[in-house]
Protein backbone atom coordinates (compact mmCIF):
# COMPACT_ATOMS: atom_id res chain seq x y z
CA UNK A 1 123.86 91.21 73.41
CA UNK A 2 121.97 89.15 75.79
CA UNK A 3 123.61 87.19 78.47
CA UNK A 4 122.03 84.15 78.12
CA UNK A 5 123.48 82.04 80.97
CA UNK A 6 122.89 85.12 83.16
CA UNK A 7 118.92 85.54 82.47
CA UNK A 8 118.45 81.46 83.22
CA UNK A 9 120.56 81.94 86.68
CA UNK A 10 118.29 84.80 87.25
CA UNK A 11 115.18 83.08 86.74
CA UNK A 12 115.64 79.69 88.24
CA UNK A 13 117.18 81.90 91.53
CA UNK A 14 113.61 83.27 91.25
CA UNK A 15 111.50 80.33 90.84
CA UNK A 16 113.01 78.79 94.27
CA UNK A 17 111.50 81.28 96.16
CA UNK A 18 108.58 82.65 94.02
CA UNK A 19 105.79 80.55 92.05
CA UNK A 20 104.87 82.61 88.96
CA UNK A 21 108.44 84.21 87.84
CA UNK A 22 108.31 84.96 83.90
CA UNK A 23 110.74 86.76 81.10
CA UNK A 24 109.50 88.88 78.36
CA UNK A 25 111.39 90.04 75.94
CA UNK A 26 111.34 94.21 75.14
CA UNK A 27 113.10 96.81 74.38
CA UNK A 28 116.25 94.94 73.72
CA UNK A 29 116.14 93.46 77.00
CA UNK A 30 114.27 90.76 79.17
CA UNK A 31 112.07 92.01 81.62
CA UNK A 32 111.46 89.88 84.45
CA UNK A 33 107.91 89.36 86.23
CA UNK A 34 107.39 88.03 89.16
CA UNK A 35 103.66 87.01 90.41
CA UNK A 36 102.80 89.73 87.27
CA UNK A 37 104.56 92.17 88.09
CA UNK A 38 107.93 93.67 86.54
CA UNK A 39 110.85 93.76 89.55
CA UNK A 40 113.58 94.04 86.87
CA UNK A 41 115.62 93.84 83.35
CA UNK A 42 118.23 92.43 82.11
CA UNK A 43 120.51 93.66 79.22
CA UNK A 44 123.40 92.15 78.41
CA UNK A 45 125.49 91.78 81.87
CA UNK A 46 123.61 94.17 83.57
CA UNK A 47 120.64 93.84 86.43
CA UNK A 48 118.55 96.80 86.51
CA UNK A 49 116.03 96.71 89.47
CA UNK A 50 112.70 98.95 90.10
CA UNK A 51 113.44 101.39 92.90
CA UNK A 52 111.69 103.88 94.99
CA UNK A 53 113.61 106.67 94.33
CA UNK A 54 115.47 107.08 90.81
CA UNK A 55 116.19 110.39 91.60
CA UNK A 56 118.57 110.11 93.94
CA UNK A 57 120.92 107.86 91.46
CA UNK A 58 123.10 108.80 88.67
CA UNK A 59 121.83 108.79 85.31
CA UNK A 60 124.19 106.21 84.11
CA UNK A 61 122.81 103.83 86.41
CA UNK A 62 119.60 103.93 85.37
CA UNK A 63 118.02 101.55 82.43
CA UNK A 64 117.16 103.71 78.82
CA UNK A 65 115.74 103.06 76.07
CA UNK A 66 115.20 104.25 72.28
CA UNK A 67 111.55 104.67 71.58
CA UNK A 68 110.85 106.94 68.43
CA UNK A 69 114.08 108.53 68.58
CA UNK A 70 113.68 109.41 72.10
CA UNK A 71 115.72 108.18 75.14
CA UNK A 72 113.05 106.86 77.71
CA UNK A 73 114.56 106.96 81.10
CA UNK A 74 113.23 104.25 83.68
CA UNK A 75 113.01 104.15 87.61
CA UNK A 76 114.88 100.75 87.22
CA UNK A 77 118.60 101.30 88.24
CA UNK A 78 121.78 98.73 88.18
CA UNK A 79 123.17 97.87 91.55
CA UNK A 80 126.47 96.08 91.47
CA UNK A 81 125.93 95.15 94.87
CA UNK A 82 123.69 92.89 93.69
CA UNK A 83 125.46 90.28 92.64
CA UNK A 84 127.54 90.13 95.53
CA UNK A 85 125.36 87.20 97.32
CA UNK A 86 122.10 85.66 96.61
CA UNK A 87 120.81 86.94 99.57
CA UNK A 88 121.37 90.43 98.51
CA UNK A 89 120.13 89.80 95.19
CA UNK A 90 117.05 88.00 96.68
CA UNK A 91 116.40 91.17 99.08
CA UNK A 92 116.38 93.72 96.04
CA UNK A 93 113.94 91.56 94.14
CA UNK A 94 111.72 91.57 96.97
CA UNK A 95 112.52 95.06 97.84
CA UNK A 96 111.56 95.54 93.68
CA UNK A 97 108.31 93.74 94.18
CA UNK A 98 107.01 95.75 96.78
CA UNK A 99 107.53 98.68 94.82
CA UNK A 100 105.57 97.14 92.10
CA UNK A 101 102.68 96.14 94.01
CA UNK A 102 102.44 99.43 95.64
CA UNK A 103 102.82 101.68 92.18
CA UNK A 104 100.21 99.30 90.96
CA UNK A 105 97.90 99.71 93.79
CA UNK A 106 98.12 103.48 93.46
CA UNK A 107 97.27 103.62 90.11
CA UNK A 108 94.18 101.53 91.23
CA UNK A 109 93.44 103.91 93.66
CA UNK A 110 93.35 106.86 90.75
CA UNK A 111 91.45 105.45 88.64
CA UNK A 112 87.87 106.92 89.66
CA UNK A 113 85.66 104.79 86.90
CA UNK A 114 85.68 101.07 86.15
CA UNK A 115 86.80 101.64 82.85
CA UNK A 116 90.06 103.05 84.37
CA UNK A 117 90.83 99.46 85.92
CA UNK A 118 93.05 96.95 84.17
CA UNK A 119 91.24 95.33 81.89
CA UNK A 120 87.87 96.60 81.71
CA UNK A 121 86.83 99.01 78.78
CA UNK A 122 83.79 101.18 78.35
CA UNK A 123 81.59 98.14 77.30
CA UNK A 124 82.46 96.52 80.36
CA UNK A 125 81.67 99.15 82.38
CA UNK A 126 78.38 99.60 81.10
CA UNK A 127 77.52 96.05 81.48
CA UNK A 128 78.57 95.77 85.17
CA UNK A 129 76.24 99.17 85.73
CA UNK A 130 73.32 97.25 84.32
CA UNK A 131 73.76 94.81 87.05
CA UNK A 132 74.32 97.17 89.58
CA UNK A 133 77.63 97.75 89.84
CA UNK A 134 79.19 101.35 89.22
CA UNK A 135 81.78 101.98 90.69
CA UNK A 136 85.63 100.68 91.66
CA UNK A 137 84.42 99.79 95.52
CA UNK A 138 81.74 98.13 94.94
CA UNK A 139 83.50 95.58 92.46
CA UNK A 140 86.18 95.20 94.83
CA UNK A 141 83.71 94.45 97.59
CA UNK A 142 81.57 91.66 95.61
CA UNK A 143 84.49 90.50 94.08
CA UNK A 144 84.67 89.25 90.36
CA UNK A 145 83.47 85.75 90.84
CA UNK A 146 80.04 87.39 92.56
CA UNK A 147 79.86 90.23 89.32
CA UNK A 148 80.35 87.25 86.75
CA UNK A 149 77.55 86.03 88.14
CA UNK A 150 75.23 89.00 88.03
CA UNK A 151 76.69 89.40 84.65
CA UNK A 152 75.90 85.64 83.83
CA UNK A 153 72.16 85.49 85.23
CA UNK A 154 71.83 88.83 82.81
CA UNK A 155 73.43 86.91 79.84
CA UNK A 156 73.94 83.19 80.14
CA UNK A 157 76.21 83.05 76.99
CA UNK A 158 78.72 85.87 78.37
CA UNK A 159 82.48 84.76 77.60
CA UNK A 160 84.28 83.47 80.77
CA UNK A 161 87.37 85.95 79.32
CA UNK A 162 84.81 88.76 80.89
CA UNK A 163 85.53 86.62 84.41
CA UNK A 164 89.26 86.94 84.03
CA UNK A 165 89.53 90.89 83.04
CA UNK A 166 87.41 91.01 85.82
CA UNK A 167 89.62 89.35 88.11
CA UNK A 168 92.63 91.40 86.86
CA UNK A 169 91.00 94.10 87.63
CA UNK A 170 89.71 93.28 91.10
CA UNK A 171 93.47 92.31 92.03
CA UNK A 172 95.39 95.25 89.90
CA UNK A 173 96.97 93.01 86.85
CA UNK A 174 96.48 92.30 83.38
CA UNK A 175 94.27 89.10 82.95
CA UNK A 176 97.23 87.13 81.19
CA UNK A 177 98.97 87.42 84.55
CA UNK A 178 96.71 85.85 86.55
CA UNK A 179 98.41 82.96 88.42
CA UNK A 180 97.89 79.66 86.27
CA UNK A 181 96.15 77.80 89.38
CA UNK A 182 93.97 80.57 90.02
CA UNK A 183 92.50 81.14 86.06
CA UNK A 184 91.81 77.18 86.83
CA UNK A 185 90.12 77.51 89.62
CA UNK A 186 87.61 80.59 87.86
CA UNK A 187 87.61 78.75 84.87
CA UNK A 188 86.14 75.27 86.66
CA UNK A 189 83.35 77.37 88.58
CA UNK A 190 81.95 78.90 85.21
CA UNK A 191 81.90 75.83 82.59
CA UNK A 192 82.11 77.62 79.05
CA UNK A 193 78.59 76.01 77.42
């Protein structure tokens, strides 16, 4: 059963410090995002937080799952410790967030093609080589604003949804977590006709 009180302690904790701090529900639990990307769950009582090294805790520490009949084991692990002080608990979540950003930034790294970027699929890939872009670097180094563009000038009536998968891929997230104020600012550049 979900602690109720405990997930809206958690989150407005969060939202002093950080801007875009969401809850999803999954799994039986609430994940918690924070600028788009997952620092840690809650289920029932417990705080699980994304760590570094899983390994090196017990198993009955760490957040499970069922999926198909199979116990998924996560790199999220509860840490009592954690609710000692609000400091503490503000130092794991940032601690939780780095890990994110860097696990994110290495699966950026591995993807070799565009189509291996959040995102984009094959279409979009072939699109972007038509104007001249065809590979990861080279997006990251005109940016998605600039590719929009060259898309744009190619097709005037291409969706402005292209401009935000392009962003999320350009910054490593999922173009729903974009920050609110800056899918405003995209969207004002590029009126939709």
């Amino acid at each position: 059963m979900m602690n109720a009180a405990l997930l809206k302690d958690v989150l407005s904790t969060l939202e002093e410090t950080f801007d875009d701090v969401k809850a999803r529900s999954m799994f039986g639990a609430y994940t918690i995002y924070v600028s788009g990307h997952v620092v840690a769950v809650l289920k029932g009582d417990d705080i699980y937080f994304k760590v570094t090294n899983p390994e090196s805790y017990p198993t009955n520490r760490k957040y499970t799952y069922q999926k198909k009949e199979r116990t998924i084991t996560t790199n999220f692990v509860s840490l009592e410790v954690a609710i000692a002080s609000e400091e503490k608990f503000m130092g794991l979540i940032k601690q939780a967030l780095a890990v994110s950003e860097a696990d994110n930034l290495k699966e950026q790294q591995k993807a070799i093609r565009l189509k291996d970027l959040p995102n984009l699929k094959y279409n979009i890939e072939k699109i972007l080589n038509d104007v001249g872009i065809y590979d990861v670097e080279t997006l990251r180094t005109v940016g998605a604003e600039a590719a929009y563009q060259k898309l744009r000038a190619r097709n005037a009536n291409i969706s402005t949804d292209i401009l935000l998968q392009l962003e999320g891929a350009v910054t490593g997230v999922h173009w729903m977590a974009i920050p609110s104020q800056r899918k405003s600012t995209l969207l004002s550049r590029f009126p939709r006709f």
